[in-house]
PDB file of N, CA and C in Angstrom:
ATOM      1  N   UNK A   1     151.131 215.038  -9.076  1.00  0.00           N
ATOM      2  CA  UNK A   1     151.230 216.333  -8.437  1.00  0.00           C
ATOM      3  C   UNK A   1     152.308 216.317  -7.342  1.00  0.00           C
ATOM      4  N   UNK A   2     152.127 215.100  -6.585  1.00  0.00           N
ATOM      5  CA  UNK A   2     153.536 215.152  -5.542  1.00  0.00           C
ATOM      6  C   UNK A   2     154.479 215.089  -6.085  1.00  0.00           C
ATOM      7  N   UNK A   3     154.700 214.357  -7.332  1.00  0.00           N
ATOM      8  CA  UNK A   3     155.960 214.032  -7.836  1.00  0.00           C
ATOM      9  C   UNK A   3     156.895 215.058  -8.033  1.00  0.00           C
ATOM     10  N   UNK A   4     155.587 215.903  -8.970  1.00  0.00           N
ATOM     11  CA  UNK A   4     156.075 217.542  -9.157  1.00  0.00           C
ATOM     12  C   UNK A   4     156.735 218.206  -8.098  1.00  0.00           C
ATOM     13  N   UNK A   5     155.989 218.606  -7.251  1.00  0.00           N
ATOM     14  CA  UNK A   5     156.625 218.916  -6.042  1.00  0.00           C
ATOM     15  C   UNK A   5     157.714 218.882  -5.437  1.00  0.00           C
ATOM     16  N   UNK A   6     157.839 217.453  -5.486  1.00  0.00           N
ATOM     17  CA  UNK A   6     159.076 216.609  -4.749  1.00  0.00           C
ATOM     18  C   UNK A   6     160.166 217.223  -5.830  1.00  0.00           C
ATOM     19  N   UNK A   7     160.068 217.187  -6.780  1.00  0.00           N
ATOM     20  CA  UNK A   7     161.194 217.742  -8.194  1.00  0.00           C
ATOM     21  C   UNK A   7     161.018 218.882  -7.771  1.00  0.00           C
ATOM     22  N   UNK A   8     160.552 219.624  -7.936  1.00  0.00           N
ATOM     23  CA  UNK A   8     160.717 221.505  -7.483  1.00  0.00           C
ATOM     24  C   UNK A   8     161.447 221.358  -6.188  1.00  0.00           C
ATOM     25  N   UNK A   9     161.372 220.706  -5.507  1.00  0.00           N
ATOM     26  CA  UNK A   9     161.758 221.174  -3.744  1.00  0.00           C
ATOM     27  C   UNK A   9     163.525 220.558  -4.217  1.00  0.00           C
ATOM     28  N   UNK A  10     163.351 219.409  -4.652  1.00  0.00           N
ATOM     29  CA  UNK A  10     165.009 219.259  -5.298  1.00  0.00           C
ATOM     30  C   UNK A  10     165.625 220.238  -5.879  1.00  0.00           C
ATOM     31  N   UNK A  11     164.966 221.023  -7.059  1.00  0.00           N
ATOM     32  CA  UNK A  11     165.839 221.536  -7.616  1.00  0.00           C
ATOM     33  C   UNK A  11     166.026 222.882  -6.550  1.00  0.00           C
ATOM     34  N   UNK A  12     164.975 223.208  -6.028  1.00  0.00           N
ATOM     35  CA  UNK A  12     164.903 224.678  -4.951  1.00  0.00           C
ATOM     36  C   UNK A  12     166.157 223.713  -4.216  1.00  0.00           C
ATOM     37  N   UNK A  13     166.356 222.882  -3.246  1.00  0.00           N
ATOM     38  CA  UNK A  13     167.270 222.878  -2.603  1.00  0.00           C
ATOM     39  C   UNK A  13     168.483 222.731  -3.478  1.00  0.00           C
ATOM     40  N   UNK A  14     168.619 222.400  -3.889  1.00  0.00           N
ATOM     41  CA  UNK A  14     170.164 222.059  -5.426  1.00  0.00           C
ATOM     42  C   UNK A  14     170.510 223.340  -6.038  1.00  0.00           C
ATOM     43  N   UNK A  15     169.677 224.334  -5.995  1.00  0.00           N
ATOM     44  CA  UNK A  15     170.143 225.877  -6.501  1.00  0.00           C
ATOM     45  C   UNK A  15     170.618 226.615  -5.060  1.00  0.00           C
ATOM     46  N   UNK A  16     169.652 226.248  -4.042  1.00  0.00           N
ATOM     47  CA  UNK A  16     169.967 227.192  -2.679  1.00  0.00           C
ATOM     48  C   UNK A  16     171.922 226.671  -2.339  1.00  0.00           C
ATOM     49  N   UNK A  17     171.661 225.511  -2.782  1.00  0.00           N
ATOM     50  CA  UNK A  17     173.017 224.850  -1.988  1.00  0.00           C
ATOM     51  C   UNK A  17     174.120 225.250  -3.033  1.00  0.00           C
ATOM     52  N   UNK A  18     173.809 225.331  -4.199  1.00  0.00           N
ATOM     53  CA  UNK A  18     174.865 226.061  -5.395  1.00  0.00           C
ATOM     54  C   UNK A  18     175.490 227.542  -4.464  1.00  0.00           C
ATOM     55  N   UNK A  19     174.198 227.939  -5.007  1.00  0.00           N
ATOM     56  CA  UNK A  19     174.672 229.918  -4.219  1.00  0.00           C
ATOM     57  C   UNK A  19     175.061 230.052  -2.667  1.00  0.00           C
ATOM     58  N   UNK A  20     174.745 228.819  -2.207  1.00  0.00           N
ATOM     59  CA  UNK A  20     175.157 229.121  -0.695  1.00  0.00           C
ATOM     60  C   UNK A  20     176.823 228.698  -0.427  1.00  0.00           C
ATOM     61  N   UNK A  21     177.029 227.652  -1.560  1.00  0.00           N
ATOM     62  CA  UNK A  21     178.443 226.682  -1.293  1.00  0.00           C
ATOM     63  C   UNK A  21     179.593 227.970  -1.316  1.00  0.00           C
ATOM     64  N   UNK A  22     179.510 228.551  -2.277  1.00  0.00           N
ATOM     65  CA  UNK A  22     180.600 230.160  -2.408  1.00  0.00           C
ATOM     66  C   UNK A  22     180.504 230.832  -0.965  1.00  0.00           C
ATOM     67  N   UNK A  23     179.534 231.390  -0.245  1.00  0.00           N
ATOM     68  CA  UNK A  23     179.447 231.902   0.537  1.00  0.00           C
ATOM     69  C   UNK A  23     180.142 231.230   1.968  1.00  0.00           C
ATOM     70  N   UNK A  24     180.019 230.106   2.172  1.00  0.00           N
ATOM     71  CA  UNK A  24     180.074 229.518   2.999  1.00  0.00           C
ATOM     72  C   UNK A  24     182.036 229.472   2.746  1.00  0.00           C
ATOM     73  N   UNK A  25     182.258 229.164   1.680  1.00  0.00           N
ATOM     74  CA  UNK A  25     183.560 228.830   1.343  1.00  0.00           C
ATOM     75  C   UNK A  25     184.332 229.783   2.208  1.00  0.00           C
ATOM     76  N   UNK A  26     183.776 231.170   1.432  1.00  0.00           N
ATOM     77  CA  UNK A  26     184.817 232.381   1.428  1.00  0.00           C
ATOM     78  C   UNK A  26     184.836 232.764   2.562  1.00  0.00           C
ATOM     79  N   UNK A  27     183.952 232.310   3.878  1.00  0.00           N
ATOM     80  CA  UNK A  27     184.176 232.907   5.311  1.00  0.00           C
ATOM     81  C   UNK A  27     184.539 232.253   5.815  1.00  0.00           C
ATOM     82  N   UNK A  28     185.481 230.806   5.450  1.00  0.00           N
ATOM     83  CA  UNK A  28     186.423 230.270   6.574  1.00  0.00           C
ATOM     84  C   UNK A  28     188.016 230.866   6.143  1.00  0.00           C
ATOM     85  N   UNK A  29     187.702 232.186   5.430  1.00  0.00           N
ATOM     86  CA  UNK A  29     188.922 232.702   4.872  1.00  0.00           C
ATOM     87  C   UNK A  29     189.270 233.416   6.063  1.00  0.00           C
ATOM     88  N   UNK A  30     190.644 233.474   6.409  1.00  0.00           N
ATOM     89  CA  UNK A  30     190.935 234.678   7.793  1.00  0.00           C
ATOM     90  C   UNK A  30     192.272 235.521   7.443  1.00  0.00           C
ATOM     91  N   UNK A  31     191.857 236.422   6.593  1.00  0.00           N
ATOM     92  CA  UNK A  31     193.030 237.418   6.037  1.00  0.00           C
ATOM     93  C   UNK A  31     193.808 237.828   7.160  1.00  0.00           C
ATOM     94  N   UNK A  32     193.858 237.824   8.446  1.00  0.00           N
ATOM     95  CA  UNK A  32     194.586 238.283   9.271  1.00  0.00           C
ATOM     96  C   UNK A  32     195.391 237.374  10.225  1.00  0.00           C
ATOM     97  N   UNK A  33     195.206 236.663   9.769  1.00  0.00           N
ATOM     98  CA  UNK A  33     196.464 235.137  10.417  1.00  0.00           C
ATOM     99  C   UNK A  33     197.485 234.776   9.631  1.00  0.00           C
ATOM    100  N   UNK A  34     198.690 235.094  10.064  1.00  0.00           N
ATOM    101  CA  UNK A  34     200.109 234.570   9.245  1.00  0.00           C
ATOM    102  C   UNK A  34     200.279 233.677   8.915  1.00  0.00           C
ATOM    103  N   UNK A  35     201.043 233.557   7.884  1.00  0.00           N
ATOM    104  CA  UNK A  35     200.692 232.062   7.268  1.00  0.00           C
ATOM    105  C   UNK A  35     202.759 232.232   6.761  1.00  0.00           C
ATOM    106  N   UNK A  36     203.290 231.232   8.037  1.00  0.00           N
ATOM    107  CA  UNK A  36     204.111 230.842   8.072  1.00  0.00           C
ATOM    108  C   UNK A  36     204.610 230.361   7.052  1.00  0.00           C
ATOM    109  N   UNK A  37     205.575 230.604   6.249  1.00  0.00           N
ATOM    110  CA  UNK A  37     206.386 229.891   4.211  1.00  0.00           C
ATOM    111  C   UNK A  37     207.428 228.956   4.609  1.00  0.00           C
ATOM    112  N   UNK A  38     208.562 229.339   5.540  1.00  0.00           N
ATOM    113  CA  UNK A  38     209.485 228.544   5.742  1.00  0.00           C
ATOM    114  C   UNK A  38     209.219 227.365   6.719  1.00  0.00           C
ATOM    115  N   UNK A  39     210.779 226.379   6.975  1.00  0.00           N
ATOM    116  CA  UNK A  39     210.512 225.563   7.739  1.00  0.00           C
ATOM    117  C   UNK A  39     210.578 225.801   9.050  1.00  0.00           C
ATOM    118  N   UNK A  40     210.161 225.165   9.862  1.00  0.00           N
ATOM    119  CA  UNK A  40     210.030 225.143  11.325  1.00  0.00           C
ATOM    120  C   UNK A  40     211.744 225.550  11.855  1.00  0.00           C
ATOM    121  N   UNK A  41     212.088 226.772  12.544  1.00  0.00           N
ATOM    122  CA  UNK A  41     213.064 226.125  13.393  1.00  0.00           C
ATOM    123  C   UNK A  41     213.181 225.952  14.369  1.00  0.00           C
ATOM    124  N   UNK A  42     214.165 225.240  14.313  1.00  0.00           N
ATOM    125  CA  UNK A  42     213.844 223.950  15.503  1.00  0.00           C
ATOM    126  C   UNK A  42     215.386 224.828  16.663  1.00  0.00           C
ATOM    127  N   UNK A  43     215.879 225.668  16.381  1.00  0.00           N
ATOM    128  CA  UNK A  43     216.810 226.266  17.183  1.00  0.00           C
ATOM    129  C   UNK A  43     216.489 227.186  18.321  1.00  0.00           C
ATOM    130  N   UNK A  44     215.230 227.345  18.086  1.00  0.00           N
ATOM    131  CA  UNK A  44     213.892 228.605  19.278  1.00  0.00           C
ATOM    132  C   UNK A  44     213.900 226.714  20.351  1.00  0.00           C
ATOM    133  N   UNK A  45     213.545 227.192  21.441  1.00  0.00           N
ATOM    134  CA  UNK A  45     213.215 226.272  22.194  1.00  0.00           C
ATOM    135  C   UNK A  45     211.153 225.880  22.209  1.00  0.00           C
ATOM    136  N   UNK A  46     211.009 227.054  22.305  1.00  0.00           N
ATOM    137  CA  UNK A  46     209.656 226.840  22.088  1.00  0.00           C
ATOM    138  C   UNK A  46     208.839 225.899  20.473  1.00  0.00           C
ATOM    139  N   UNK A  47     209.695 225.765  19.388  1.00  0.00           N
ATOM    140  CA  UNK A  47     209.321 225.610  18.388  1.00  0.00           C
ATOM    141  C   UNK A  47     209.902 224.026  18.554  1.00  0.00           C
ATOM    142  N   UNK A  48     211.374 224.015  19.476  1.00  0.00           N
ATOM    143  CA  UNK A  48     211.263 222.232  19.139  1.00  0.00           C
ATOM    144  C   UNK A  48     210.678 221.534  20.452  1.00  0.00           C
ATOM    145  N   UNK A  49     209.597 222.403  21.933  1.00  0.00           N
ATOM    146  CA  UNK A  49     209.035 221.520  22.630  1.00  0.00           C
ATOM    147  C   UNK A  49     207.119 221.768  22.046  1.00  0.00           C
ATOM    148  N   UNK A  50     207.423 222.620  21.116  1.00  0.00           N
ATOM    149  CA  UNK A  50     206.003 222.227  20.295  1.00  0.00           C
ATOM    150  C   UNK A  50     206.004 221.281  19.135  1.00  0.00           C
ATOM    151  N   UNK A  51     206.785 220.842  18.326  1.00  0.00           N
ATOM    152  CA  UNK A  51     206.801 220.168  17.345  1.00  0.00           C
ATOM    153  C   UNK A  51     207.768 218.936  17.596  1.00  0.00           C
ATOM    154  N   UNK A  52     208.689 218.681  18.690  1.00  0.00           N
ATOM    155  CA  UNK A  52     209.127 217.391  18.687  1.00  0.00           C
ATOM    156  C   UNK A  52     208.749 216.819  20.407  1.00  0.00           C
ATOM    157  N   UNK A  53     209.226 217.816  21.012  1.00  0.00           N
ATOM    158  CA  UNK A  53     208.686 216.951  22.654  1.00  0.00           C
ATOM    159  C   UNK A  53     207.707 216.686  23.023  1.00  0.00           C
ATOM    160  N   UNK A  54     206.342 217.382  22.681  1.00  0.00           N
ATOM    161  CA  UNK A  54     205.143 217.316  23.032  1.00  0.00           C
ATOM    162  C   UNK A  54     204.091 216.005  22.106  1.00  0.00           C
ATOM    163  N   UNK A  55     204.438 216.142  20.686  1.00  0.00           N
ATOM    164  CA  UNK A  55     204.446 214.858  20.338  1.00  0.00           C
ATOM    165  C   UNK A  55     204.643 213.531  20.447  1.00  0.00           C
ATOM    166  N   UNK A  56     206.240 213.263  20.931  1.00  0.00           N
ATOM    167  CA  UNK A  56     206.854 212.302  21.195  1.00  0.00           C
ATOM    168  C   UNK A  56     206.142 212.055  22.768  1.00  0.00           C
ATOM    169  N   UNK A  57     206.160 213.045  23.529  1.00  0.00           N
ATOM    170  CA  UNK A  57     205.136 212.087  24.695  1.00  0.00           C
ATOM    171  C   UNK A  57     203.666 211.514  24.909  1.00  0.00           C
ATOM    172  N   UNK A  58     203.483 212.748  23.939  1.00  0.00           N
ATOM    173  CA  UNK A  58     201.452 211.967  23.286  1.00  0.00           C
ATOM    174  C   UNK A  58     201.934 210.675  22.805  1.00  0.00           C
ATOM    175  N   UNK A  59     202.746 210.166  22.253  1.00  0.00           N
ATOM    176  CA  UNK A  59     202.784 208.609  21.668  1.00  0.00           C
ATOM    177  C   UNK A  59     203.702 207.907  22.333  1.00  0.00           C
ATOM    178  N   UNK A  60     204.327 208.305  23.402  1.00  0.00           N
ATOM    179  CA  UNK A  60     204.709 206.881  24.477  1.00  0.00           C
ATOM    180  C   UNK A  60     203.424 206.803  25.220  1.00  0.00           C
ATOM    181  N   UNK A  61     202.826 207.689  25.602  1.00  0.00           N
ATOM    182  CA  UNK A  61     201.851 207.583  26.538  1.00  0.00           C
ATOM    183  C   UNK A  61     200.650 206.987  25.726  1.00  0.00           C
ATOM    184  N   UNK A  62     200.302 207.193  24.882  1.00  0.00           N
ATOM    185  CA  UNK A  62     199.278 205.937  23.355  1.00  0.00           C
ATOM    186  C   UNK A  62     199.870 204.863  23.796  1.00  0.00           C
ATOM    187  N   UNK A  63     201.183 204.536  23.476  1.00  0.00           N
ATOM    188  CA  UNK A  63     201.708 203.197  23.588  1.00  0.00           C
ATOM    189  C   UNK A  63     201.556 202.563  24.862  1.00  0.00           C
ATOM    190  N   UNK A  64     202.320 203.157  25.485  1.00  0.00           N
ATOM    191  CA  UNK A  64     201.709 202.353  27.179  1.00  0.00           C
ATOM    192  C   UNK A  64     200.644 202.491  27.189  1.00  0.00           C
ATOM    193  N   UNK A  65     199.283 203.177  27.524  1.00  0.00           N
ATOM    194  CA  UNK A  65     198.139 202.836  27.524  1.00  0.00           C
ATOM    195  C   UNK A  65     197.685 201.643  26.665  1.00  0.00           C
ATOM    196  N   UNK A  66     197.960 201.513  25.416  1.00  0.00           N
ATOM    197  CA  UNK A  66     197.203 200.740  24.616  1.00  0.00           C
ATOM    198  C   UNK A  66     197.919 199.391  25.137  1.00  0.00           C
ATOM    199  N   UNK A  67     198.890 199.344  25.700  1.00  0.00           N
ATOM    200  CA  UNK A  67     199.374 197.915  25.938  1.00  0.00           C
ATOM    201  C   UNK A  67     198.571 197.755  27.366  1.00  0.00           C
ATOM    202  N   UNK A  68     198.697 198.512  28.200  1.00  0.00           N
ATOM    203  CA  UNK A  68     197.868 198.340  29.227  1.00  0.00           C
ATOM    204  C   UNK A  68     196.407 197.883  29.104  1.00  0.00           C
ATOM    205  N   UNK A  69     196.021 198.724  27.973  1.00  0.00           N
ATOM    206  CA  UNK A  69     194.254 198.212  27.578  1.00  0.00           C
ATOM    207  C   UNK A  69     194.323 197.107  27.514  1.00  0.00           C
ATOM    208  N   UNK A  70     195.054 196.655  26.569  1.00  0.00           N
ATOM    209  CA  UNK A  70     195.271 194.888  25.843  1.00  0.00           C
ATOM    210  C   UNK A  70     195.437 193.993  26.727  1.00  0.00           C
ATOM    211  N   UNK A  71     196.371 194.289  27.803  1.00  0.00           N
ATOM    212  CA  UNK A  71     197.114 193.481  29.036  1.00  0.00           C
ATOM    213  C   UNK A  71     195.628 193.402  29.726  1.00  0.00           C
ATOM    214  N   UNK A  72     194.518 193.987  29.963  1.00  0.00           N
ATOM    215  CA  UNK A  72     193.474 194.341  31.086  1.00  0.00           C
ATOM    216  C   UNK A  72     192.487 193.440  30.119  1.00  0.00           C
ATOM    217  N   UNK A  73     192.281 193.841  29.082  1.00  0.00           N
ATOM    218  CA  UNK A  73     191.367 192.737  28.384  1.00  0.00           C
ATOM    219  C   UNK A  73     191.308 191.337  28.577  1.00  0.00           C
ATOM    220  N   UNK A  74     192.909 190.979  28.234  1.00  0.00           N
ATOM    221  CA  UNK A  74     193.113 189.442  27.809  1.00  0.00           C
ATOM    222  C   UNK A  74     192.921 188.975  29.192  1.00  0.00           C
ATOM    223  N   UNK A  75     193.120 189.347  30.396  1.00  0.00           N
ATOM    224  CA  UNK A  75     193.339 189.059  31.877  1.00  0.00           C
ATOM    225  C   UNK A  75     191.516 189.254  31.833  1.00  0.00           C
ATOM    226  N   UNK A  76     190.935 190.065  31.683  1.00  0.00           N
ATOM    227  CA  UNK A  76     189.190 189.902  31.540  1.00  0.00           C
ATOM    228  C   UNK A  76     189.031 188.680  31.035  1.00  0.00           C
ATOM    229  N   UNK A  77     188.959 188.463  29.928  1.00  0.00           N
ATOM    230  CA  UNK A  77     188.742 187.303  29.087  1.00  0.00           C
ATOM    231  C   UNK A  77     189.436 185.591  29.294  1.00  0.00           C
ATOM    232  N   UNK A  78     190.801 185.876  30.483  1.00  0.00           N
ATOM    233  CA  UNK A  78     191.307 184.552  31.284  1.00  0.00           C
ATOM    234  C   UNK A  78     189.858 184.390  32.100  1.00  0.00           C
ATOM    235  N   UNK A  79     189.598 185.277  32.719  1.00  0.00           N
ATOM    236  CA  UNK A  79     189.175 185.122  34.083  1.00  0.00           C
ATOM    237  C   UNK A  79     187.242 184.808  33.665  1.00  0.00           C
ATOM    238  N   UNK A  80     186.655 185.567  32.836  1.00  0.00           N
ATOM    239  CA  UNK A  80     185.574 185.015  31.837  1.00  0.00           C
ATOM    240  C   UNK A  80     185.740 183.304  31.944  1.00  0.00           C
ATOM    241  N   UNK A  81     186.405 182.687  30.978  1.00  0.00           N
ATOM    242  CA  UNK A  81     186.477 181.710  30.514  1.00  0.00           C
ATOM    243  C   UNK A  81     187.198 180.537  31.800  1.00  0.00           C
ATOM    244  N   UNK A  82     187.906 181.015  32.873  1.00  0.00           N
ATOM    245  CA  UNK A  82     188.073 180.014  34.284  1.00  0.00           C
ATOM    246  C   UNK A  82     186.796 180.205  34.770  1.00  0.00           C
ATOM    247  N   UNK A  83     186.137 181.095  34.850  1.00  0.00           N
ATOM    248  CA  UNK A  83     184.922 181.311  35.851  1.00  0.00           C
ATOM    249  C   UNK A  83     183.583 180.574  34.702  1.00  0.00           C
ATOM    250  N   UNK A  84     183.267 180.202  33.318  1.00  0.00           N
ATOM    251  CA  UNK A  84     182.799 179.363  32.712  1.00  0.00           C
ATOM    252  C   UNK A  84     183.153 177.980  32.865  1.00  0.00           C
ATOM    253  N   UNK A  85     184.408 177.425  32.886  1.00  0.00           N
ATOM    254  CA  UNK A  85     184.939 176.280  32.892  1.00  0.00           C
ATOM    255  C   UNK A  85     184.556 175.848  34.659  1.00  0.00           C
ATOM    256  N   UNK A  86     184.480 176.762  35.850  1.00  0.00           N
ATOM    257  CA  UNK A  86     184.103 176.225  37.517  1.00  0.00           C
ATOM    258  C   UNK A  86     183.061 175.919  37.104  1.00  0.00           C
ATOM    259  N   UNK A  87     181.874 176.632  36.456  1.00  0.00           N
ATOM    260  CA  UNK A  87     180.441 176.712  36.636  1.00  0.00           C
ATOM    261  C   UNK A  87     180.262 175.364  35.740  1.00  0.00           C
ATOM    262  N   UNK A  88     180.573 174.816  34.671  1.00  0.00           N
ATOM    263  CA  UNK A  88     180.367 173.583  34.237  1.00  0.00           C
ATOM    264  C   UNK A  88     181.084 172.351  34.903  1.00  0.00           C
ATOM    265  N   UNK A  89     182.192 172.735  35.804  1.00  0.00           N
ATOM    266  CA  UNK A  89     182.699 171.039  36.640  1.00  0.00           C
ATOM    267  C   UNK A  89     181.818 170.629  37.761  1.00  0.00           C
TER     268      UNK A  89
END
């Protein structure tokens, strides 16, 4: 009798999620937002400090940070392993 059950409540959820998947689809549709065809140009000023300057400083600034992380770790992990090596002399 549970088994039954348990199979009905599958297939009830497996049909709800059929008829719901369309619905759900079609309202992340937004007929009223332009939808840009050509390429970017890059001759507007605004179009090349959105697509090349603003980028290019999100990833020097990744880069220095992440070397900084690394540099702060390994200097953790000197100072770990001198402060193990006092406590055993």
């Amino acid at each position: 009798m549970k088994n039954q059950i348990h199979r009905h409540l599958k297939i009830l959820f497996a049909a709800f999620t059929l008829w719901l998947l369309p619905a759900l689809s079609n309202a992340q549709k937004q007929p009223d937002i332009p939808m840009p065809r050509g390429p970017v140009d890059l001759s507007e000023t605004s179009n090349l400090i959105i697509f090349i300057v603003i980028p290019a400083i999100i990833i020097i600034v990744f880069l220095i940070f992440r070397n900084r992380i690394k540099r702060i770790r390994e200097e953790k992990k000197e100072r770990m392993n001198n402060e193990k090596k006092n406590k055993e002399s």
